[in-house]
C-alpha atoms as a PDB file:
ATOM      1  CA  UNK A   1       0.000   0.000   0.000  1.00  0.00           C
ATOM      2  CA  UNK A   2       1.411   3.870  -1.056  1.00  0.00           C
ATOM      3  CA  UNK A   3       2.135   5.301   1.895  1.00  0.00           C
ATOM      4  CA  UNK A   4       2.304   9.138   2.048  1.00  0.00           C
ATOM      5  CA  UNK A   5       4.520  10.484   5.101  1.00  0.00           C
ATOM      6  CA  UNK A   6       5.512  14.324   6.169  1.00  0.00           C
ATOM      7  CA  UNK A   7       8.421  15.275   5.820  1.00  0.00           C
ATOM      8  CA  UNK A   8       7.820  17.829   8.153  1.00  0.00           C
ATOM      9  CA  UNK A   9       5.659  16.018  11.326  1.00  0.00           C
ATOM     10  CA  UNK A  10       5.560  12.630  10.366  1.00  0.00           C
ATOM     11  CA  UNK A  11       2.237  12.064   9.954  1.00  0.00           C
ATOM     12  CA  UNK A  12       1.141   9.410   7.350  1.00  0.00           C
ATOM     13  CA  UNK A  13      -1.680   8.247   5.183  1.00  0.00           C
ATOM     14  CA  UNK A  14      -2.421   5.728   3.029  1.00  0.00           C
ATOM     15  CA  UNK A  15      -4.813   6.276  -0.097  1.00  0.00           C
ATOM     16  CA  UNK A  16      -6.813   3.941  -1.882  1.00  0.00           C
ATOM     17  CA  UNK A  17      -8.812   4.552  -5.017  1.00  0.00           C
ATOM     18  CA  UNK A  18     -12.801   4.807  -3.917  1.00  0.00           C
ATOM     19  CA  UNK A  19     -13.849   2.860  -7.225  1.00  0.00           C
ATOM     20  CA  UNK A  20     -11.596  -0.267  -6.866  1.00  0.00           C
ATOM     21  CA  UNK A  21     -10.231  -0.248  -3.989  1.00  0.00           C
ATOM     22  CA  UNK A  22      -6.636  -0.859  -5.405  1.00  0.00           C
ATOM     23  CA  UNK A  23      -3.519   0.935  -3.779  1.00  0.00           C
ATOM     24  CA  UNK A  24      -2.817   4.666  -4.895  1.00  0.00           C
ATOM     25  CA  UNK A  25       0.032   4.963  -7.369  1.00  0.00           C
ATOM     26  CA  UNK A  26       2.858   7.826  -6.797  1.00  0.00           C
ATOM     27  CA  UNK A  27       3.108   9.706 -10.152  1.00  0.00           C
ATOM     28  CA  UNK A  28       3.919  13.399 -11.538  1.00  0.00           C
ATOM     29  CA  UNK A  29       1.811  15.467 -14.019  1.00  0.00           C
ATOM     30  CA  UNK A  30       3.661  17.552 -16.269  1.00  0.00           C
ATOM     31  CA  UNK A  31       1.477  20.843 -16.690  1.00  0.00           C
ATOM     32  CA  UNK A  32       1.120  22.590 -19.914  1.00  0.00           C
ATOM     33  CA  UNK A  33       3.778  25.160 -19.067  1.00  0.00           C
ATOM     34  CA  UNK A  34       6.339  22.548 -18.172  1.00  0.00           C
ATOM     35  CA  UNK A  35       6.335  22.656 -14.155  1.00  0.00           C
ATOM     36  CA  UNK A  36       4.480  19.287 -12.244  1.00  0.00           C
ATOM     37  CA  UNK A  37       2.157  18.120 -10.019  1.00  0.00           C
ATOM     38  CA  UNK A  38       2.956  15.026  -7.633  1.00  0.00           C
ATOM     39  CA  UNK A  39      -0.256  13.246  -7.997  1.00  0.00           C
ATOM     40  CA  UNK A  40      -1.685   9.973  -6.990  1.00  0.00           C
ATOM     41  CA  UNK A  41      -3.306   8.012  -9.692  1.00  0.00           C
ATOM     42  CA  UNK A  42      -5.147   4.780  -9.305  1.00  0.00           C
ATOM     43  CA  UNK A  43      -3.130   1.875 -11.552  1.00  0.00           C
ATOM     44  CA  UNK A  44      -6.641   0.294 -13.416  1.00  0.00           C
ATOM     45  CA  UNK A  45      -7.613   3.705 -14.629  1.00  0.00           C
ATOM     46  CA  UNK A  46     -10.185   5.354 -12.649  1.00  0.00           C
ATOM     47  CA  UNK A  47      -8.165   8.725 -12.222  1.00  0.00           C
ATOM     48  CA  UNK A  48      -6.108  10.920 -10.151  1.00  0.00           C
ATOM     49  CA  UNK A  49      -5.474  12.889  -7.535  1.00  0.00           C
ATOM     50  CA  UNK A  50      -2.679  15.724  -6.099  1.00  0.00           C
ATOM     51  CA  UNK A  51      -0.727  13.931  -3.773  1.00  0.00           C
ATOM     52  CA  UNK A  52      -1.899  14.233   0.119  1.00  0.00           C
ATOM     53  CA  UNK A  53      -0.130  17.574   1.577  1.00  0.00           C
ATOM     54  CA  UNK A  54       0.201  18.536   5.477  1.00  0.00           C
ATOM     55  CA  UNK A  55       2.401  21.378   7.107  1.00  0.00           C
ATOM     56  CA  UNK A  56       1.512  22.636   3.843  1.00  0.00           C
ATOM     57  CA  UNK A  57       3.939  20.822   1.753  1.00  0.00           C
ATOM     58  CA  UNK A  58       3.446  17.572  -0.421  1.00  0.00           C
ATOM     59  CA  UNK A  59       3.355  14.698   1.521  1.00  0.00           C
ATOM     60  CA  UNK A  60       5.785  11.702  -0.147  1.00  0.00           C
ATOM     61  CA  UNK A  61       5.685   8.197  -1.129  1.00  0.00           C
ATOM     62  CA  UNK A  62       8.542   5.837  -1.233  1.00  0.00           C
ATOM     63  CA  UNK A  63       6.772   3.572  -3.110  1.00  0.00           C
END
């Protein structure tokens, strides 16, 4: 399972897709004007999200 931790507090989540129920997927969108997004993206195709944030920075995923 993806697990999303702070890099700032420690607190964690873990994120599931609501459709499927399959694990989360760490990914990065590349926008039109070239900077990204760290998103989460479920891996059978039923969409994305932005990646969790807390302390007001992106949470990350060693997965």
């Amino acid at each position: 399972m993806a697990t999303y931790t702070c890099p700032n507090c420690g607190m964690s989540a873990n994120t599931t897709c609501g459709h499927c129920g399959a694990d989360l997927v760490d990914a990065t969108l590349t926008k039109d004007d070239g900077s990204t997004v760290r998103i989460s993206e479920c891996p059978n195709g039923h969409g994305k999200i932005k990646s969790p944030m807390c302390c007001g920075s992106d949470m990350s995923c060693s997965v």
